[in-house]
ModelCIF file with pLDDT and N, C-alpha, C, O atoms, coordinates in Angstrom:
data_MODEL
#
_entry.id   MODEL 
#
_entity.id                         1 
_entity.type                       polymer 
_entity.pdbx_number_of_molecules   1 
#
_entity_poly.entity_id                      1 
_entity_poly.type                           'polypeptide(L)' 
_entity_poly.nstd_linkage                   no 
_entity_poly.nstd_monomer                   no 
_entity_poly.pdbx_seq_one_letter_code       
;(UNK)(UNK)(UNK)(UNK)(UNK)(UNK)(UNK)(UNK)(UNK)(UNK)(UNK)(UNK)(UNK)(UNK)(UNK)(UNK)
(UNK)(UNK)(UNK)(UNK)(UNK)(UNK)(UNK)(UNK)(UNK)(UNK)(UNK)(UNK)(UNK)(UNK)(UNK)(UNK)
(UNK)(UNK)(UNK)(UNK)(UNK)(UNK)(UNK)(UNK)(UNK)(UNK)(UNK)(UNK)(UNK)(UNK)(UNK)(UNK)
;
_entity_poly.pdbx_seq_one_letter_code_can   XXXXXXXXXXXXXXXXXXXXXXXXXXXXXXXXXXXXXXXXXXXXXXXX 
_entity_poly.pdbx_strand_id                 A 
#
loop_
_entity_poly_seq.entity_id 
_entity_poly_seq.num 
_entity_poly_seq.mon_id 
_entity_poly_seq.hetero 
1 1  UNK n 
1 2  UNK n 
1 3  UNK n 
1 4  UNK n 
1 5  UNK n 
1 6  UNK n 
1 7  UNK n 
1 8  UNK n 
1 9  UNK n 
1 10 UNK n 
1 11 UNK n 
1 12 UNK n 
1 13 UNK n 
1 14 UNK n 
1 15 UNK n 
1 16 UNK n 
1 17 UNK n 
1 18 UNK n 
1 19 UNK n 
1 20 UNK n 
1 21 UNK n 
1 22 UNK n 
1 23 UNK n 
1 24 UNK n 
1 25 UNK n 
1 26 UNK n 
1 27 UNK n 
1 28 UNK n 
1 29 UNK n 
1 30 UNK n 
1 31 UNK n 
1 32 UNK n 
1 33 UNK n 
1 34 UNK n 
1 35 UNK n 
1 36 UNK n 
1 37 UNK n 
1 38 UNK n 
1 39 UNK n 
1 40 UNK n 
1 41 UNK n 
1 42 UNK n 
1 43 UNK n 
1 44 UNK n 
1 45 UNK n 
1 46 UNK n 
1 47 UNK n 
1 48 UNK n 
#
_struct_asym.id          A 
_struct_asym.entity_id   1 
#
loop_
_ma_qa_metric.id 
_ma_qa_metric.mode 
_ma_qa_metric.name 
_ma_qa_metric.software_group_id 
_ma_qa_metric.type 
1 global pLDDT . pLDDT 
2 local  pLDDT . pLDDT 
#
_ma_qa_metric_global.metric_id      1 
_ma_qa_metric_global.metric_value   87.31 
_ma_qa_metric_global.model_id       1 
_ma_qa_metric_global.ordinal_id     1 
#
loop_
_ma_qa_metric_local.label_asym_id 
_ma_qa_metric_local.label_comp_id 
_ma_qa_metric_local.label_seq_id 
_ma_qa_metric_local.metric_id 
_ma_qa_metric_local.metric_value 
_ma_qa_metric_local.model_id 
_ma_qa_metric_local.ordinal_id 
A UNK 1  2 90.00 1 1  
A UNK 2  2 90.00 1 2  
A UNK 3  2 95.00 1 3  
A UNK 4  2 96.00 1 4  
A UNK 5  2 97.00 1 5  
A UNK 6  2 98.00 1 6  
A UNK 7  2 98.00 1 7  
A UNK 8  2 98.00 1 8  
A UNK 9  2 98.00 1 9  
A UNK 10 2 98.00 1 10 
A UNK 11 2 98.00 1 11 
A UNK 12 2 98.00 1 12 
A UNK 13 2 98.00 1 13 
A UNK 14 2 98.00 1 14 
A UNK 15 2 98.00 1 15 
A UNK 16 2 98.00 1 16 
A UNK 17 2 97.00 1 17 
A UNK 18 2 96.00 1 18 
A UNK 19 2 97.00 1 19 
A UNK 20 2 97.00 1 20 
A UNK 21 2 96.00 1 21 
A UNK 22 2 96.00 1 22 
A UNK 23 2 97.00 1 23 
A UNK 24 2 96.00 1 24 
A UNK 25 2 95.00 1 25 
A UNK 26 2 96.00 1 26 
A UNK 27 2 97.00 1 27 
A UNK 28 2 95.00 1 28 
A UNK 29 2 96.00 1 29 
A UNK 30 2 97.00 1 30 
A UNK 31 2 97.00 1 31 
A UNK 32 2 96.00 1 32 
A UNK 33 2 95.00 1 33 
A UNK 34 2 93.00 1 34 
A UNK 35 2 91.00 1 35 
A UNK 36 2 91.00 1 36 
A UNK 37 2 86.00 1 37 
A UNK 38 2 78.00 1 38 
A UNK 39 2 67.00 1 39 
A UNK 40 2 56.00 1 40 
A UNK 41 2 57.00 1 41 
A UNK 42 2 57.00 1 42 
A UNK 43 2 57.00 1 43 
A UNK 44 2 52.00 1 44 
A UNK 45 2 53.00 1 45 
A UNK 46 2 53.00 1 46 
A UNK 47 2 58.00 1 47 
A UNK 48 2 60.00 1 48 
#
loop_
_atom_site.group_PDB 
_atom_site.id 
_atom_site.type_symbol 
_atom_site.label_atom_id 
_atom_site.label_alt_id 
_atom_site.label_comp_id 
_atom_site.label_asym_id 
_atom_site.label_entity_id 
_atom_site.label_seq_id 
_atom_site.pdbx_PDB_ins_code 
_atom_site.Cartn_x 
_atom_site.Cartn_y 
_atom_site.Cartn_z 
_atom_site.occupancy 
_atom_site.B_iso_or_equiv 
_atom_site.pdbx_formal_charge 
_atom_site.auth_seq_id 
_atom_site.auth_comp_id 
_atom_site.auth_asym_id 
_atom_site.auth_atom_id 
_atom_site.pdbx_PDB_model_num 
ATOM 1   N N  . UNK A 1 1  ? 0.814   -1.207  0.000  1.00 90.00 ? 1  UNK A N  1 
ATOM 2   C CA . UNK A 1 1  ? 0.000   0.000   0.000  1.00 90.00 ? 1  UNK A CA 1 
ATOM 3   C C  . UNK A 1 1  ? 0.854   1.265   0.000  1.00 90.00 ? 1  UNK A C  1 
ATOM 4   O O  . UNK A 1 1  ? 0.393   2.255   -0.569 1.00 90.00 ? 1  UNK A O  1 
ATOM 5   N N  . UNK A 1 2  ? 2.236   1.340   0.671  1.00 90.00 ? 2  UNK A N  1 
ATOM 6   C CA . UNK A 1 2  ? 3.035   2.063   0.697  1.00 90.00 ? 2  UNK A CA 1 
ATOM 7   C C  . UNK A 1 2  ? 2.344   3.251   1.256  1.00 90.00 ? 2  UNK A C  1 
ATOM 8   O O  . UNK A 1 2  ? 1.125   3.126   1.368  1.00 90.00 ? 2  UNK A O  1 
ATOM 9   N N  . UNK A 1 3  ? 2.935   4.522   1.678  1.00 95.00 ? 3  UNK A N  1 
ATOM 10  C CA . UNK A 1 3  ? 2.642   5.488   2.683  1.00 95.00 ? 3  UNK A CA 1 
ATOM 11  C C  . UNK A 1 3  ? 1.145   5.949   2.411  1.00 95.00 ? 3  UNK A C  1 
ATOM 12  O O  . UNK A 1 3  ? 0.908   6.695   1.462  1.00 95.00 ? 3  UNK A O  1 
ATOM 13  N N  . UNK A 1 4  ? -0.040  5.418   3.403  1.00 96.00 ? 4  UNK A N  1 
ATOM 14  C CA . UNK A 1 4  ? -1.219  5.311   3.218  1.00 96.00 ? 4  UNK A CA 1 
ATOM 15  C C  . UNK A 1 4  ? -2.019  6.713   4.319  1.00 96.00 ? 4  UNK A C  1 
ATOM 16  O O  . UNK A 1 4  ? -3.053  7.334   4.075  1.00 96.00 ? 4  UNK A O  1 
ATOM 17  N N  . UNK A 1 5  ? -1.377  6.812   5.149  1.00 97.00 ? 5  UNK A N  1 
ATOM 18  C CA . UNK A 1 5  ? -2.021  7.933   6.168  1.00 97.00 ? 5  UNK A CA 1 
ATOM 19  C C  . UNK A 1 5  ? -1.044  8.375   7.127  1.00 97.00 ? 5  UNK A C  1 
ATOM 20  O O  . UNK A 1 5  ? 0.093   7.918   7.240  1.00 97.00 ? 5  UNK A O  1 
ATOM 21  N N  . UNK A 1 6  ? -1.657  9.462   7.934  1.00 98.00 ? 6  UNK A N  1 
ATOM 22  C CA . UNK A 1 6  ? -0.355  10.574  8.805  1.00 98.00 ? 6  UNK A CA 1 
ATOM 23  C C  . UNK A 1 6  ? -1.133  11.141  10.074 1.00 98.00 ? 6  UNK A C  1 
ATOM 24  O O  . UNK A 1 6  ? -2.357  11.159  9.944  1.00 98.00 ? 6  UNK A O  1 
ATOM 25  N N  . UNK A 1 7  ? -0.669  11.561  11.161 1.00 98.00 ? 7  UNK A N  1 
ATOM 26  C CA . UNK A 1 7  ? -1.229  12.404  11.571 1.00 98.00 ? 7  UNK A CA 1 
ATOM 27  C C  . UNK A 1 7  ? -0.248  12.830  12.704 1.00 98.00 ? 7  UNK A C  1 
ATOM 28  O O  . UNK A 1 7  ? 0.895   12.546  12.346 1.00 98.00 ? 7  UNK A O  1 
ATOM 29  N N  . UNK A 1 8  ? -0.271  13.435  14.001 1.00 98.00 ? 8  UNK A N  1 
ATOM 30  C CA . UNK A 1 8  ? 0.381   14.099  14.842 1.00 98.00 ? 8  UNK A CA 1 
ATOM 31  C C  . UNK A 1 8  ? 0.784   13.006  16.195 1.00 98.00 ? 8  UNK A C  1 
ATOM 32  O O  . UNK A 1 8  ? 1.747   13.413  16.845 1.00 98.00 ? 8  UNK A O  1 
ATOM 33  N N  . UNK A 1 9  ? 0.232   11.822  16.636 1.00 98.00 ? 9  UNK A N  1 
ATOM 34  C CA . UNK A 1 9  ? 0.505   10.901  17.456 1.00 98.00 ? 9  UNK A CA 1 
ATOM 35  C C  . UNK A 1 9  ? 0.417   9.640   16.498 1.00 98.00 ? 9  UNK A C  1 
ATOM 36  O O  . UNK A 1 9  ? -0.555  9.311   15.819 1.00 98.00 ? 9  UNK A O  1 
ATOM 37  N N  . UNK A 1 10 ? 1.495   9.084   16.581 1.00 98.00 ? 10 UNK A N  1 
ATOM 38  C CA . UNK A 1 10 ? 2.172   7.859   16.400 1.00 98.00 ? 10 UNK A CA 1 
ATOM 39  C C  . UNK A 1 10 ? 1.185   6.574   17.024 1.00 98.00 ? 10 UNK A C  1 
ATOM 40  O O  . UNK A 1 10 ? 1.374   5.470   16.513 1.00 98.00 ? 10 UNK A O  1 
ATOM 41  N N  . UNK A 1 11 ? 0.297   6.669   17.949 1.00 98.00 ? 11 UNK A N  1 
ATOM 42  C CA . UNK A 1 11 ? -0.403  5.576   17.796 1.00 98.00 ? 11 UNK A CA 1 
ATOM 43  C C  . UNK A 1 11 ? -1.725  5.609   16.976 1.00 98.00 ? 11 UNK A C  1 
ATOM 44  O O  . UNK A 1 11 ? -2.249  4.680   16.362 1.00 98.00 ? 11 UNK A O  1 
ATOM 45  N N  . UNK A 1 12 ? -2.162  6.959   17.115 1.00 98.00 ? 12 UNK A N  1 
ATOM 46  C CA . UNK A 1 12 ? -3.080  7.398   16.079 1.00 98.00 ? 12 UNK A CA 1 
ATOM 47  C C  . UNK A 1 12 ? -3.370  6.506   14.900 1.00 98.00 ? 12 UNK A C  1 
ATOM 48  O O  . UNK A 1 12 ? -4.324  5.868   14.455 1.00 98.00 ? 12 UNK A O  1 
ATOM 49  N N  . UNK A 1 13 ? -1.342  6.905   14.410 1.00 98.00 ? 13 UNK A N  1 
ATOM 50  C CA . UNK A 1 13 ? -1.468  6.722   12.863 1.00 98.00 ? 13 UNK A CA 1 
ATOM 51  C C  . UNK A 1 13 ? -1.307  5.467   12.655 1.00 98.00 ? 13 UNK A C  1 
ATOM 52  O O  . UNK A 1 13 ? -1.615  5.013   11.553 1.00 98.00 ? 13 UNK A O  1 
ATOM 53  N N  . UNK A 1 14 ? -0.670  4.435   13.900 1.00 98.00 ? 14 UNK A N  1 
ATOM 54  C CA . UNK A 1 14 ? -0.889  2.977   13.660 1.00 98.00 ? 14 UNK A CA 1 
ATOM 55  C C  . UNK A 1 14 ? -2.293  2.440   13.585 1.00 98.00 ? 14 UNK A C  1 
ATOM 56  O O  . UNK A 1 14 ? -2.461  1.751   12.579 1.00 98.00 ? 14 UNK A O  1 
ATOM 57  N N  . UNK A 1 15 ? -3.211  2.543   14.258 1.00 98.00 ? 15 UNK A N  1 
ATOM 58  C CA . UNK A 1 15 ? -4.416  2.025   14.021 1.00 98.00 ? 15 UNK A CA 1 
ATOM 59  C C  . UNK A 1 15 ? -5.217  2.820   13.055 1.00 98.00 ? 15 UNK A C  1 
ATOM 60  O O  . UNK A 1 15 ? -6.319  2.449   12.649 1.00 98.00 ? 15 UNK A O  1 
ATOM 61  N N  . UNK A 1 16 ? -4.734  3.733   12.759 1.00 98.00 ? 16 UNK A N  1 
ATOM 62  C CA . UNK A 1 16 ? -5.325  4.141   10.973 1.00 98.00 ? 16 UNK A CA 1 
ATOM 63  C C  . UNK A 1 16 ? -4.930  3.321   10.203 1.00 98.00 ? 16 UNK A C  1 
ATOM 64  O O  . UNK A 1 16 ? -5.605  3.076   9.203  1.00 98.00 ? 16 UNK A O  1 
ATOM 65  N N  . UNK A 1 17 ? -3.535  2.553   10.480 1.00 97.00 ? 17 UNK A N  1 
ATOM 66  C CA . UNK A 1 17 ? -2.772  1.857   9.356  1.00 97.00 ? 17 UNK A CA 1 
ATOM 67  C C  . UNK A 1 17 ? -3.369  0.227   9.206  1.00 97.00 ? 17 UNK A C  1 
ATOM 68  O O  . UNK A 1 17 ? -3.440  -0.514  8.224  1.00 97.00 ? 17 UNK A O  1 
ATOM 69  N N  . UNK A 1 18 ? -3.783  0.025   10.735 1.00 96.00 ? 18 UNK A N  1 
ATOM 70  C CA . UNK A 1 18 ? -4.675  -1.563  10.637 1.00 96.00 ? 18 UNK A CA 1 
ATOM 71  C C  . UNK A 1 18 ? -5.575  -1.166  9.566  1.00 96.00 ? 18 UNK A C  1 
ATOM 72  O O  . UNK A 1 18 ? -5.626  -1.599  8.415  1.00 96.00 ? 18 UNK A O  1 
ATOM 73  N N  . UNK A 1 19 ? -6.637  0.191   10.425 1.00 97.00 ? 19 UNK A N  1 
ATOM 74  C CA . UNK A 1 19 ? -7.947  -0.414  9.766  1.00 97.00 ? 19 UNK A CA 1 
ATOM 75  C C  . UNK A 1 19 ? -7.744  -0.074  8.274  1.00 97.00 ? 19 UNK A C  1 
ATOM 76  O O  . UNK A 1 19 ? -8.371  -0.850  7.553  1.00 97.00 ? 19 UNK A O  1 
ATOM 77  N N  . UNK A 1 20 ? -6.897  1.066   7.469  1.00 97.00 ? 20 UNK A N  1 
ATOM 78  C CA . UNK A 1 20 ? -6.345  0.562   6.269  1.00 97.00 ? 20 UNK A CA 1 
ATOM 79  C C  . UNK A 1 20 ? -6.481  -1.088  6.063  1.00 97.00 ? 20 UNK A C  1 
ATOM 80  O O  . UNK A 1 20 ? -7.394  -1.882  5.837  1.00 97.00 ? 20 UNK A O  1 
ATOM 81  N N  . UNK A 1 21 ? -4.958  -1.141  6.285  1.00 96.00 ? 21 UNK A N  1 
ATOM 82  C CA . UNK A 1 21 ? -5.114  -2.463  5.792  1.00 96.00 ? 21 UNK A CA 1 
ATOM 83  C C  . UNK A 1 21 ? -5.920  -3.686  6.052  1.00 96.00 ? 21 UNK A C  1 
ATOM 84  O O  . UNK A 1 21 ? -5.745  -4.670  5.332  1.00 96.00 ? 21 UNK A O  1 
ATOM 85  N N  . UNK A 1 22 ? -6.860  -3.712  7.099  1.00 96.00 ? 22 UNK A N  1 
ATOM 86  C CA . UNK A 1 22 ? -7.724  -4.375  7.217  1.00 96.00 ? 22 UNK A CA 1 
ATOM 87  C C  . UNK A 1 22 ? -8.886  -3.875  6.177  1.00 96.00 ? 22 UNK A C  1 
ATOM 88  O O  . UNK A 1 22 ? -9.659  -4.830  6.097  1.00 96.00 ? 22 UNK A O  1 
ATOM 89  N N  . UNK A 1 23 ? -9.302  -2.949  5.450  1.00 97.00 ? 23 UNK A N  1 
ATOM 90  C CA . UNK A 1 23 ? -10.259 -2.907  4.439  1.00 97.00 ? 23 UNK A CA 1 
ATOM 91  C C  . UNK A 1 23 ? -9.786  -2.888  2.983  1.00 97.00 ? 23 UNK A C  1 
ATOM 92  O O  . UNK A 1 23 ? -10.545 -2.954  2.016  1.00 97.00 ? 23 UNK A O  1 
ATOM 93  N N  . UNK A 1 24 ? -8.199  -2.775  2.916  1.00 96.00 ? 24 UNK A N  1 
ATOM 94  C CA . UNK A 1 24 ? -7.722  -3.445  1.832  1.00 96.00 ? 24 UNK A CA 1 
ATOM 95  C C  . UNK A 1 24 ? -7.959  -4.931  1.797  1.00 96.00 ? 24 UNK A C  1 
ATOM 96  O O  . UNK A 1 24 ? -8.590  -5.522  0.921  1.00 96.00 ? 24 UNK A O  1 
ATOM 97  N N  . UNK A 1 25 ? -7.420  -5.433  2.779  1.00 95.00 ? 25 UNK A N  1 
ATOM 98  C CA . UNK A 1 25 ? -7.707  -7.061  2.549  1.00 95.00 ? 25 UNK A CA 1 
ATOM 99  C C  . UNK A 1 25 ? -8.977  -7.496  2.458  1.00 95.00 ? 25 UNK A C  1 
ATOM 100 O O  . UNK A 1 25 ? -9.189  -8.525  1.817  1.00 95.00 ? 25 UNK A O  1 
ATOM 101 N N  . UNK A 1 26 ? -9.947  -6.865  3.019  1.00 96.00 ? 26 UNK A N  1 
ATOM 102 C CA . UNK A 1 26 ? -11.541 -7.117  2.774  1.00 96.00 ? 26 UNK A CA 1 
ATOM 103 C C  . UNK A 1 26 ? -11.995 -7.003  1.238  1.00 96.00 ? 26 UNK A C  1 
ATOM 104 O O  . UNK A 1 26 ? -12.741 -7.831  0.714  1.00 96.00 ? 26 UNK A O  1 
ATOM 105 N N  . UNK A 1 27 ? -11.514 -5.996  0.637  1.00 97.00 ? 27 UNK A N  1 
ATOM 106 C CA . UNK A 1 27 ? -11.633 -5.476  -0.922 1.00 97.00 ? 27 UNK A CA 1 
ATOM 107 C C  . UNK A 1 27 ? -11.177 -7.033  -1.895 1.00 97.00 ? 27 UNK A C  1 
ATOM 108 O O  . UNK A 1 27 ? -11.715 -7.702  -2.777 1.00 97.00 ? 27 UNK A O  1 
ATOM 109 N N  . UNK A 1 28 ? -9.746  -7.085  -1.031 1.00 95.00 ? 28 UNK A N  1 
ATOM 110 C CA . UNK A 1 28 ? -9.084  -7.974  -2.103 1.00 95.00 ? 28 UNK A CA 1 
ATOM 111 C C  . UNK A 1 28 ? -9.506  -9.402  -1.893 1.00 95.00 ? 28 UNK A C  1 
ATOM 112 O O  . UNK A 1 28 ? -9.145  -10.263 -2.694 1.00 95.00 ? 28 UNK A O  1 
ATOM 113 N N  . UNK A 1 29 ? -10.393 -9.746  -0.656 1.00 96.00 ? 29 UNK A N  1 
ATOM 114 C CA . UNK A 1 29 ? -11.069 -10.878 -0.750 1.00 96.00 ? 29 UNK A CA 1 
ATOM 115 C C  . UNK A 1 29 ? -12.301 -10.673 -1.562 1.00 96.00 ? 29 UNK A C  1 
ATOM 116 O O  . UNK A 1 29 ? -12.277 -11.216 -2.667 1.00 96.00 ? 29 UNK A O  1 
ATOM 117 N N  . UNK A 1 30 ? -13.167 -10.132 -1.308 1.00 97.00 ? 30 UNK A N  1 
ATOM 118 C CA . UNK A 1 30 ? -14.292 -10.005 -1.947 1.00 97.00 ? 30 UNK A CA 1 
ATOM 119 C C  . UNK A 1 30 ? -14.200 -9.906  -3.361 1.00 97.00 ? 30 UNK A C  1 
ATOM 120 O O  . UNK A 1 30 ? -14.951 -10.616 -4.029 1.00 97.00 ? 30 UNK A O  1 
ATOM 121 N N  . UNK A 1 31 ? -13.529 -9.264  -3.836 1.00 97.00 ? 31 UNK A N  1 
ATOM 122 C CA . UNK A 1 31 ? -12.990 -9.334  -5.390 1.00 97.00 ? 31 UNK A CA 1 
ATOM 123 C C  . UNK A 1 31 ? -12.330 -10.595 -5.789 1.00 97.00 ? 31 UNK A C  1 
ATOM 124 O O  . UNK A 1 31 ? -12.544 -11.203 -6.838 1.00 97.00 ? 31 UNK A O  1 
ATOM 125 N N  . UNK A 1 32 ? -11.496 -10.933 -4.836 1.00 96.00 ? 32 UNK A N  1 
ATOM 126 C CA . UNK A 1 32 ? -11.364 -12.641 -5.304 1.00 96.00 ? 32 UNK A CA 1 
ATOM 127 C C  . UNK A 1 32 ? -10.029 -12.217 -5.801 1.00 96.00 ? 32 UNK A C  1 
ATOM 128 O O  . UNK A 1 32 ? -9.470  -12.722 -6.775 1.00 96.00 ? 32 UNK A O  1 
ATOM 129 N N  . UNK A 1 33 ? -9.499  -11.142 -4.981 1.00 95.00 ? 33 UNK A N  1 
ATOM 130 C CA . UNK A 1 33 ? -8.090  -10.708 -6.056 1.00 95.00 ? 33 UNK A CA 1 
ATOM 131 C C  . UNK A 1 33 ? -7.057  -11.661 -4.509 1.00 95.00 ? 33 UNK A C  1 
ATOM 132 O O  . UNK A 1 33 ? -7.265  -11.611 -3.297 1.00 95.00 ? 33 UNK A O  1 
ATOM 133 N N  . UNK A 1 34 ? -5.905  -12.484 -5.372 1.00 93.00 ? 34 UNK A N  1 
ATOM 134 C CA . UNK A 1 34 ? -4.595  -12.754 -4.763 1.00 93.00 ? 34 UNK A CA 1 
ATOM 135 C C  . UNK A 1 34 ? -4.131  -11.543 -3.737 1.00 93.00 ? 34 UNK A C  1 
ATOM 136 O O  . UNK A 1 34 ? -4.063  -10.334 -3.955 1.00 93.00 ? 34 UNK A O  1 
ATOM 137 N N  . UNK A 1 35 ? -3.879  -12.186 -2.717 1.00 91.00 ? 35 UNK A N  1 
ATOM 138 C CA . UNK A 1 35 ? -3.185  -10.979 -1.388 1.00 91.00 ? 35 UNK A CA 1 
ATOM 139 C C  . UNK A 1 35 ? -1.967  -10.879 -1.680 1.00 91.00 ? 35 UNK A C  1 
ATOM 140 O O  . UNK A 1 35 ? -1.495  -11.981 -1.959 1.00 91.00 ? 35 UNK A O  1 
ATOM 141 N N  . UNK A 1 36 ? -1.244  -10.049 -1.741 1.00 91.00 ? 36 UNK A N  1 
ATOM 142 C CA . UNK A 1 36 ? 0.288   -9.995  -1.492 1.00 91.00 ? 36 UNK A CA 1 
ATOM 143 C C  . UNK A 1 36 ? 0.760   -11.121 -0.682 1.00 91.00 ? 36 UNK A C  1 
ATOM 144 O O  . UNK A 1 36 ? 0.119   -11.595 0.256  1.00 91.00 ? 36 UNK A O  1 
ATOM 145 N N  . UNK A 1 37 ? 1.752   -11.476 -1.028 1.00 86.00 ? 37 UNK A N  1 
ATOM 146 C CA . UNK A 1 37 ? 3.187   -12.005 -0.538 1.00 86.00 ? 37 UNK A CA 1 
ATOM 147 C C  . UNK A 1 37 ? 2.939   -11.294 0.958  1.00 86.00 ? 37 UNK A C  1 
ATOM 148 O O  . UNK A 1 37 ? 2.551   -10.126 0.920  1.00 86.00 ? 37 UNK A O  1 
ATOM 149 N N  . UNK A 1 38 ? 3.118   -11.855 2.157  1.00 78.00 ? 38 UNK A N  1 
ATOM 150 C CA . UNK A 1 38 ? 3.247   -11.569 3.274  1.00 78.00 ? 38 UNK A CA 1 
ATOM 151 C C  . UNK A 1 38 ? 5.081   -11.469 3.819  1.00 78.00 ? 38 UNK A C  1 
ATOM 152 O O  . UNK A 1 38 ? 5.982   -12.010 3.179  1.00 78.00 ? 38 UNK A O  1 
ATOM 153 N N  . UNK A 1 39 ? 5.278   -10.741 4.984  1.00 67.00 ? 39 UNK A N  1 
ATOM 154 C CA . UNK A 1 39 ? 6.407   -10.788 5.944  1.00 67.00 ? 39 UNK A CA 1 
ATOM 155 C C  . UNK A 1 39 ? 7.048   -12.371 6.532  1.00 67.00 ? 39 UNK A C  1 
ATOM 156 O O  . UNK A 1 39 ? 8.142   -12.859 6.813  1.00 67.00 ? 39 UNK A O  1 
ATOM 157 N N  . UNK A 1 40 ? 5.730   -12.742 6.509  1.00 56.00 ? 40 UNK A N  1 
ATOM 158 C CA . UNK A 1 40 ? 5.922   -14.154 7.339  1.00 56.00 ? 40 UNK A CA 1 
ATOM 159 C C  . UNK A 1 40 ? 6.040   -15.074 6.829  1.00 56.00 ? 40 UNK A C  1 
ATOM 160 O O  . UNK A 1 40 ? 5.720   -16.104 7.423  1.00 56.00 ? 40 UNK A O  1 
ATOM 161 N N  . UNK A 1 41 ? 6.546   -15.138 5.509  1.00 57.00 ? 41 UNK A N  1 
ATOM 162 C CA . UNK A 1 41 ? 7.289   -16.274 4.227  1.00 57.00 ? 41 UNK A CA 1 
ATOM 163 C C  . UNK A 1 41 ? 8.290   -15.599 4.018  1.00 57.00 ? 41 UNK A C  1 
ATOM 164 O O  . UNK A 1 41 ? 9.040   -16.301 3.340  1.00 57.00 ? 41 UNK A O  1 
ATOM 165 N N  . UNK A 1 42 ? 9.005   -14.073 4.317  1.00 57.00 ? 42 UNK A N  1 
ATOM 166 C CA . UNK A 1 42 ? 10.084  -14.304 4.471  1.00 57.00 ? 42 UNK A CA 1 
ATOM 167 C C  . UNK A 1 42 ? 11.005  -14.708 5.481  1.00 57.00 ? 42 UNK A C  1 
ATOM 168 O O  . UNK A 1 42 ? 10.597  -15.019 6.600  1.00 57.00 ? 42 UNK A O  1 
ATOM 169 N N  . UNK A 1 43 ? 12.358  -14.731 5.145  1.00 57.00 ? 43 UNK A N  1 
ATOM 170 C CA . UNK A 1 43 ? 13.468  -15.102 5.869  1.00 57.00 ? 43 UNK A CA 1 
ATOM 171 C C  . UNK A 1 43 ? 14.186  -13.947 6.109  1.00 57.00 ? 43 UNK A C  1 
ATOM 172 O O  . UNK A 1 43 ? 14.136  -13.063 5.253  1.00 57.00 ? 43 UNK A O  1 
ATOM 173 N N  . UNK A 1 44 ? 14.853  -13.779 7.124  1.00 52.00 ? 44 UNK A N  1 
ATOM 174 C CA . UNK A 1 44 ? 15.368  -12.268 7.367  1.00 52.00 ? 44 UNK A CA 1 
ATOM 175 C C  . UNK A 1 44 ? 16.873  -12.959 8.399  1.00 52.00 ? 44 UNK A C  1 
ATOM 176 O O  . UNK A 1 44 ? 16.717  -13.765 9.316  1.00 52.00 ? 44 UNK A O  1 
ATOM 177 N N  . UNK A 1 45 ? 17.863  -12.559 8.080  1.00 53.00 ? 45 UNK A N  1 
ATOM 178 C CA . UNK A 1 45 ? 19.052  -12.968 8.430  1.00 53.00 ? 45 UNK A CA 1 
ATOM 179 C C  . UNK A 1 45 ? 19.861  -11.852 8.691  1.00 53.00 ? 45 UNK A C  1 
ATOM 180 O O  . UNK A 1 45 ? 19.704  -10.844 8.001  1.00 53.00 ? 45 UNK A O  1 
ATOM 181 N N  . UNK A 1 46 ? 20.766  -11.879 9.651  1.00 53.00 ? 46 UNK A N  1 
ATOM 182 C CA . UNK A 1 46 ? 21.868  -10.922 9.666  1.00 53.00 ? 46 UNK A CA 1 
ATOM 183 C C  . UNK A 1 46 ? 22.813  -10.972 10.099 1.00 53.00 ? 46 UNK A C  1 
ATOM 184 O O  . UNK A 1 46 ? 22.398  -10.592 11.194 1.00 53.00 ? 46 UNK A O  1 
ATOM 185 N N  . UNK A 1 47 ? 24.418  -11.186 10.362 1.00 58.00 ? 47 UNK A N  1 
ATOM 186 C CA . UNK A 1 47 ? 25.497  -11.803 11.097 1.00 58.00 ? 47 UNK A CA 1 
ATOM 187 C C  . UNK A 1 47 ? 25.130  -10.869 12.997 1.00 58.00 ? 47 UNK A C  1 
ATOM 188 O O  . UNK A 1 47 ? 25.229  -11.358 14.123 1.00 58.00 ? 47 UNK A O  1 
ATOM 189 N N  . UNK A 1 48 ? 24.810  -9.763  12.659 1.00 60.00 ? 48 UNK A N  1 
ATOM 190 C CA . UNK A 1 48 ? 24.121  -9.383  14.352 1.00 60.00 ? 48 UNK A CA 1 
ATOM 191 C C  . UNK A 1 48 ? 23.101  -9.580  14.773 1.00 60.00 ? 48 UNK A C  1 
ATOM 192 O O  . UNK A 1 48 ? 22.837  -9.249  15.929 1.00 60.00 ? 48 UNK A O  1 
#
């Protein structure tokens, strides 16, 4: 979705950012459209 909403408190703008993306994913079920690739199939490595 990339930079979707803003506002002046930082928790604000996180639960703007769920319910974003919680009515994106509602859209893209109901349409029957493929979800993105998730975080949690990747692998994330680092020598620290």
């Amino acid at each position: 979705i990339g930079k979707c909403c803003h506002g002046d408190n930082e928790e604000d703008v996180y639960r703007q950012l769920c319910q974003i993306l919680d009515e994106w994913i509602e859209i893209y079920e109901k349409d029957e459209i493929l979800l993105p690739a998730s975080i949690s199939d990747k692998k994330y490595w680092h020598p620290s």
